[in-house]
C-alpha atoms as a PDB file:
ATOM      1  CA  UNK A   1      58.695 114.127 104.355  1.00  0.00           C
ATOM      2  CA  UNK A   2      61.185 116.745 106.469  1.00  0.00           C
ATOM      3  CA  UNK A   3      63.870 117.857 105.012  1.00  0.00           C
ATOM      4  CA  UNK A   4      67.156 115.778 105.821  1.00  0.00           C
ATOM      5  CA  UNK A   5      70.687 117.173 106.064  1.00  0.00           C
ATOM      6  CA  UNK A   6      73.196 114.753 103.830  1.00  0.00           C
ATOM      7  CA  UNK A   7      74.455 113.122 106.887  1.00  0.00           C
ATOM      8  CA  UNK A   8      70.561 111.850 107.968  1.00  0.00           C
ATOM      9  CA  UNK A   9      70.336 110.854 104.569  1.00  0.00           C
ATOM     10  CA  UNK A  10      72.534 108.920 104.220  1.00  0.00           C
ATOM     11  CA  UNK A  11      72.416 107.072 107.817  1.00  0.00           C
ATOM     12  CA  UNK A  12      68.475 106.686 106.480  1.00  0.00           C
ATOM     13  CA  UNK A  13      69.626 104.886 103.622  1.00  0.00           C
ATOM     14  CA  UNK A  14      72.502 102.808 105.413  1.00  0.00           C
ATOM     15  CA  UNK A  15      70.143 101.771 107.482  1.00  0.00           C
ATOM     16  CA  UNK A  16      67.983 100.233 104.624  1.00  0.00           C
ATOM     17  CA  UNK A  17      71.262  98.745 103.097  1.00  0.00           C
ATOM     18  CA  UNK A  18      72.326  97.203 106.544  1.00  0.00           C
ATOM     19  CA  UNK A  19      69.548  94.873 106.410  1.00  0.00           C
ATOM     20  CA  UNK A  20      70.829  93.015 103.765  1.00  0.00           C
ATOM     21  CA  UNK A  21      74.454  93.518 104.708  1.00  0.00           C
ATOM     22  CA  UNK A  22      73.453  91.741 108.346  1.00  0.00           C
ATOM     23  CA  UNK A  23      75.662  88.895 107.883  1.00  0.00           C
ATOM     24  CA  UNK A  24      73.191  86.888 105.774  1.00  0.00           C
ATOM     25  CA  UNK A  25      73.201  83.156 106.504  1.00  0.00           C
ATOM     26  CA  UNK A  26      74.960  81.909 103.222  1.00  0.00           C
ATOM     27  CA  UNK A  27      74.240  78.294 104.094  1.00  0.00           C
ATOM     28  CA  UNK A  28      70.068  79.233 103.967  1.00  0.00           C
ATOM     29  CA  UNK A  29      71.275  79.581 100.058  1.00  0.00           C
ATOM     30  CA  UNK A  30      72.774  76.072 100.109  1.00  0.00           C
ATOM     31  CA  UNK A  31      75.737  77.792 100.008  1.00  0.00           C
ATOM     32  CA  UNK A  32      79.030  76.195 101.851  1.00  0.00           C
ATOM     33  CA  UNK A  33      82.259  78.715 101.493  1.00  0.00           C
ATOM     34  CA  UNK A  34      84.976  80.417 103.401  1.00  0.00           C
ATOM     35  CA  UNK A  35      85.759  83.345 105.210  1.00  0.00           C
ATOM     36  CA  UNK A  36      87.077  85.041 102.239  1.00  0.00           C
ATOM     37  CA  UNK A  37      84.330  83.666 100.222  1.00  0.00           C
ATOM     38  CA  UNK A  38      81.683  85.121 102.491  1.00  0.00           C
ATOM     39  CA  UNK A  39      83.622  88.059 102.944  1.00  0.00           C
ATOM     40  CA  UNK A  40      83.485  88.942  98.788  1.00  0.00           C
ATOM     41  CA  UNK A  41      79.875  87.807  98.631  1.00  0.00           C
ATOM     42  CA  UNK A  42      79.292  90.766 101.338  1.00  0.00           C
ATOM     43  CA  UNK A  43      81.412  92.836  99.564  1.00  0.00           C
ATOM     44  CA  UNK A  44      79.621  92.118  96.149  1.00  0.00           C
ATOM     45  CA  UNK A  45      75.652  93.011  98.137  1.00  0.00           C
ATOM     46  CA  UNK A  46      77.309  96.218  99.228  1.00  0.00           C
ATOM     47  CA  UNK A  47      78.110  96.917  95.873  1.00  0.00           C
ATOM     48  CA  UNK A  48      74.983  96.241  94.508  1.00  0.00           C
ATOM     49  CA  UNK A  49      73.493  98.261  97.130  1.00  0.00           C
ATOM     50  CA  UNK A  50      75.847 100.828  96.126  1.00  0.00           C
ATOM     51  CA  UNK A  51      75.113 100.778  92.964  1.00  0.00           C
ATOM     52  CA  UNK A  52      71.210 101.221  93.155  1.00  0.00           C
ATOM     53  CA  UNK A  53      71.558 103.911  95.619  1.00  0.00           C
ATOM     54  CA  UNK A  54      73.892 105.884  93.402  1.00  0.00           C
ATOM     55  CA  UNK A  55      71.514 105.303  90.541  1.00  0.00           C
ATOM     56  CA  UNK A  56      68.780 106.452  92.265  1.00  0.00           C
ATOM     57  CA  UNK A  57      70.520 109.784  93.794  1.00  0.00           C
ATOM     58  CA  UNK A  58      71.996 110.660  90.050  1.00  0.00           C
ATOM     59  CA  UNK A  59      68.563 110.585  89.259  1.00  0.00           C
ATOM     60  CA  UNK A  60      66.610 111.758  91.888  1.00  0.00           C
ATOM     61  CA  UNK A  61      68.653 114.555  93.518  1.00  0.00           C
ATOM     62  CA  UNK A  62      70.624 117.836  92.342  1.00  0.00           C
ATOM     63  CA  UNK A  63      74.239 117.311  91.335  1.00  0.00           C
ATOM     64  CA  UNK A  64      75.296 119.153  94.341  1.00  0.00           C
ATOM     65  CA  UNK A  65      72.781 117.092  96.870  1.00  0.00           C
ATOM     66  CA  UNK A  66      74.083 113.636  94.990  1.00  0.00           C
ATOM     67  CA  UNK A  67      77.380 114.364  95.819  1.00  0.00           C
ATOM     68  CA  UNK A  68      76.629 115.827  99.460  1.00  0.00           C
ATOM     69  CA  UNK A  69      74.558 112.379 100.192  1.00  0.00           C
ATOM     70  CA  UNK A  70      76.868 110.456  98.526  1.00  0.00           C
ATOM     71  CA  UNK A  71      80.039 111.432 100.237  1.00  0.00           C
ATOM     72  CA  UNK A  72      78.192 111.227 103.775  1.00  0.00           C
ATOM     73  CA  UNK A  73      77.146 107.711 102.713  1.00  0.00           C
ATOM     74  CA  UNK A  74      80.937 106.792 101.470  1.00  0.00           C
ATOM     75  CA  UNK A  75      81.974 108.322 105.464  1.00  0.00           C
ATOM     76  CA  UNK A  76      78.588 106.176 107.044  1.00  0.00           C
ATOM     77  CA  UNK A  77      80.470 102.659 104.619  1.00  0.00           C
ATOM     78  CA  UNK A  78      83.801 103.502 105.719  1.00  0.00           C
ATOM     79  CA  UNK A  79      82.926 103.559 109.373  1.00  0.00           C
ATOM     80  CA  UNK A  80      81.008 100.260 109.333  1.00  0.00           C
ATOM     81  CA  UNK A  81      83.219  98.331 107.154  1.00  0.00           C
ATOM     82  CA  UNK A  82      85.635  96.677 109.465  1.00  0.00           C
ATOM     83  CA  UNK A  83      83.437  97.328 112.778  1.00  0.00           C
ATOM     84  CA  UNK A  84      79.992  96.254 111.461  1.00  0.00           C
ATOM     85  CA  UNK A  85      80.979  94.464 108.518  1.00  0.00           C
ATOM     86  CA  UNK A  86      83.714  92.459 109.690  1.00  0.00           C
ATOM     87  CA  UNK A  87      85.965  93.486 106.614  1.00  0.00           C
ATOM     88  CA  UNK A  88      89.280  94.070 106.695  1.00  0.00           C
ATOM     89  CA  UNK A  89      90.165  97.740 107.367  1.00  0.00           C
ATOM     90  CA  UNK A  90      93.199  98.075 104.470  1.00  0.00           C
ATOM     91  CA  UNK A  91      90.873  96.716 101.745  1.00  0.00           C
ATOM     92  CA  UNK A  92      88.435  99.825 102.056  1.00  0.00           C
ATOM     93  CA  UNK A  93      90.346 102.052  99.196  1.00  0.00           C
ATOM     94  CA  UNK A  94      90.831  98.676  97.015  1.00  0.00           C
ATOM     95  CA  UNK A  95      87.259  98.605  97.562  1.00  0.00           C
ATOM     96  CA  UNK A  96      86.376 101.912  96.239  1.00  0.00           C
ATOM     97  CA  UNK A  97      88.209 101.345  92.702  1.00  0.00           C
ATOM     98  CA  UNK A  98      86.357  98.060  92.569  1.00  0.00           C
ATOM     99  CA  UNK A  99      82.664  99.801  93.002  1.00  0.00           C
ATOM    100  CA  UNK A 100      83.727 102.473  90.599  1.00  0.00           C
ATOM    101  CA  UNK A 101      84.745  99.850  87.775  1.00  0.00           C
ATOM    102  CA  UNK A 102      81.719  97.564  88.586  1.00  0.00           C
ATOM    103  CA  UNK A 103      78.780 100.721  88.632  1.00  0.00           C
ATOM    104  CA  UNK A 104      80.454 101.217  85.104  1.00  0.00           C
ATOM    105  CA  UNK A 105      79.298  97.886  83.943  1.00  0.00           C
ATOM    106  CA  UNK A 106      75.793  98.173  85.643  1.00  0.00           C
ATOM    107  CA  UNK A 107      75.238 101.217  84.543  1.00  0.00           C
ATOM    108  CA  UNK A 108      75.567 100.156  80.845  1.00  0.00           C
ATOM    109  CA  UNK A 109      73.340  97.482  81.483  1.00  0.00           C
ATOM    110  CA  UNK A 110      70.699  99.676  83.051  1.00  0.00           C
ATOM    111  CA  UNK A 111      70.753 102.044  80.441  1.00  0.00           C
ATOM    112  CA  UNK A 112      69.956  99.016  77.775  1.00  0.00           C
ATOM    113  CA  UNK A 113      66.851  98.376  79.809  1.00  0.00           C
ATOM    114  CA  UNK A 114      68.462  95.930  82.363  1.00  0.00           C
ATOM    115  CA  UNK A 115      66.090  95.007  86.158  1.00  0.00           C
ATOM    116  CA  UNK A 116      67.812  94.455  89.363  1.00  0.00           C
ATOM    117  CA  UNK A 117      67.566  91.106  88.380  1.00  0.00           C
ATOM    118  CA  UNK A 118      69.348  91.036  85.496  1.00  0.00           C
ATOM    119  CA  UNK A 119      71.973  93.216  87.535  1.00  0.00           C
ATOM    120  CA  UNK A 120      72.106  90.354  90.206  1.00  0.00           C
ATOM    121  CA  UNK A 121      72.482  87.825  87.741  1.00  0.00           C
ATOM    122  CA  UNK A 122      75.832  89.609  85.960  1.00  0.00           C
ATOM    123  CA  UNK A 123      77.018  90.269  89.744  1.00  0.00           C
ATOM    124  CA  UNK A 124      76.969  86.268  89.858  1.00  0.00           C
ATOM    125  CA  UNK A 125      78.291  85.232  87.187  1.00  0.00           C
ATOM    126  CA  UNK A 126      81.025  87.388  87.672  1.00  0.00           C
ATOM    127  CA  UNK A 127      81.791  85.958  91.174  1.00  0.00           C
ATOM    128  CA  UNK A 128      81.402  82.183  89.433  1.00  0.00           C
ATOM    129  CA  UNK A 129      83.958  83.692  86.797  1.00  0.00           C
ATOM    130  CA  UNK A 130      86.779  84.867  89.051  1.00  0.00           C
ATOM    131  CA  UNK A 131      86.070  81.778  90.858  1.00  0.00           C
ATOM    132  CA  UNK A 132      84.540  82.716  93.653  1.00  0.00           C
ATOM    133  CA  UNK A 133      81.919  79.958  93.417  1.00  0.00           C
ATOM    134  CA  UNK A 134      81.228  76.966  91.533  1.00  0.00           C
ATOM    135  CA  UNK A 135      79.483  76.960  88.476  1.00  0.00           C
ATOM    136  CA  UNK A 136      76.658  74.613  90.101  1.00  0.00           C
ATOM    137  CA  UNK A 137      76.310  77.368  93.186  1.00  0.00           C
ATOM    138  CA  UNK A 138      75.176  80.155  90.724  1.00  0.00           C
ATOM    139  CA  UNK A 139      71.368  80.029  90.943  1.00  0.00           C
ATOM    140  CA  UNK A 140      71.684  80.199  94.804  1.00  0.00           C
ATOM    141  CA  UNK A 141      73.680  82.980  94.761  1.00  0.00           C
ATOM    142  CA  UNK A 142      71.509  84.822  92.415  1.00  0.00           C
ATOM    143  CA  UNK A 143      68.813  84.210  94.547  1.00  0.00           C
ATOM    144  CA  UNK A 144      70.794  85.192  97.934  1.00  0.00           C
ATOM    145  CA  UNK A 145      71.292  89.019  96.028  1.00  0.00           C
ATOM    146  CA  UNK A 146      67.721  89.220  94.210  1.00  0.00           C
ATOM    147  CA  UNK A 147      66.294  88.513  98.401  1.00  0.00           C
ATOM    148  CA  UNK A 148      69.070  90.513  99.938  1.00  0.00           C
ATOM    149  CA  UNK A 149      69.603  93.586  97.511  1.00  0.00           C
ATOM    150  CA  UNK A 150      66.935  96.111  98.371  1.00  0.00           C
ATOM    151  CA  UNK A 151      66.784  97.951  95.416  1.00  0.00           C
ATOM    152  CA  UNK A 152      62.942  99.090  94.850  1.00  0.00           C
ATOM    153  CA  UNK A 153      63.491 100.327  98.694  1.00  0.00           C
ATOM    154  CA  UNK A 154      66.453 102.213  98.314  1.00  0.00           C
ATOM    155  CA  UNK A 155      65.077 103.889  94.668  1.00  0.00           C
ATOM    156  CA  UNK A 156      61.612 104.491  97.158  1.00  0.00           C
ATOM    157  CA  UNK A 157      64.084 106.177 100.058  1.00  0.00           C
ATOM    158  CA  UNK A 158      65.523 108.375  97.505  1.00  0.00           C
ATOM    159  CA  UNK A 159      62.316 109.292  95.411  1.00  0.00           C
ATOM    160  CA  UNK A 160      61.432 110.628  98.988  1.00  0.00           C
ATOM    161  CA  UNK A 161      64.122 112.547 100.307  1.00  0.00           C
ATOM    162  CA  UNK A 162      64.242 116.370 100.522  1.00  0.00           C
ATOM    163  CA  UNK A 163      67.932 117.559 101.028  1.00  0.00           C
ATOM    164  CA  UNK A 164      68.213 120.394 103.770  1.00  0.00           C
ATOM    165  CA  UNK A 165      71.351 123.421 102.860  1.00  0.00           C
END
């Protein structure tokens, strides 16, 4: 594989995540909610995305290169949030604490052993605990983030970069 700067990196890997940030079609999940409900699903599958990317560059990549990839990525999110994603511009910084606290509690549950399925499901049942769906919608939503959340793809995409200086 050539060697990539940070900023071709991380479009790379936006790319990948972009696919399952595409507006997915909540209602193919059973899944009947509002704009602000679809709009914190999307923002939950970005974090999830996030959060496997950042797992695999911590462990894939040089502290400096991490950070150099990461910080591109973080430019590549805030770009696309309100023009690709459709999110509203002034919740990007809120946003950032949020990933921060929430790759805190899946990191503790990968380091007890825990699958990107077991990941998705504590993603939903936070949502169904802050309300965000109904206990009964659950299972569909777990199974929207364990189709849409391309982790093993994202670990693969970092396993195979080679950071350029």
């Amino acid at each position: 594989m050539p060697r990539l700067s940070p900023t071709d990196a991380a479009q790379n890997l936006h790319h990948i995540m972009s696919r399952a940030l595409s507006g997915a079609a909540l209602e193919d999940y059973g899944l009947s909610l509002s704009r602000e409900q679809g709009d914190r699903i999307l923002r939950e599958l970005l974090t999830l995305c996030l959060f496997w990317v950042w797992s695999a560059l911590d462990s894939g990549l040089s502290d400096k290169d991490r950070d150099r990839v990461w910080a591109a990525l973080a430019h590549r999110i805030k770009e696309a949030w309100a023009a690709e994603l459709g999110l509203p511009p002034q919740d990007f910084d809120g946003y950032l604490s949020e990933f921060a606290q929430r790759r805190r509690l899946y990191e503790n549950l990968t380091r007890e052993g825990a699958e990107p399925a077991a990941v998705a499901a504590e993603a939903a049942g936070v949502m169904e605990a802050d309300s965000l769906i109904e206990p009964e919608d659950r299972q569909k939503l777990l199974a929207l983030l364990v189709d849409l959340v391309p982790a093993d793809e994202l670990g693969q995409a970092v396993e195979e970069l080679e950071i350029s200086d």
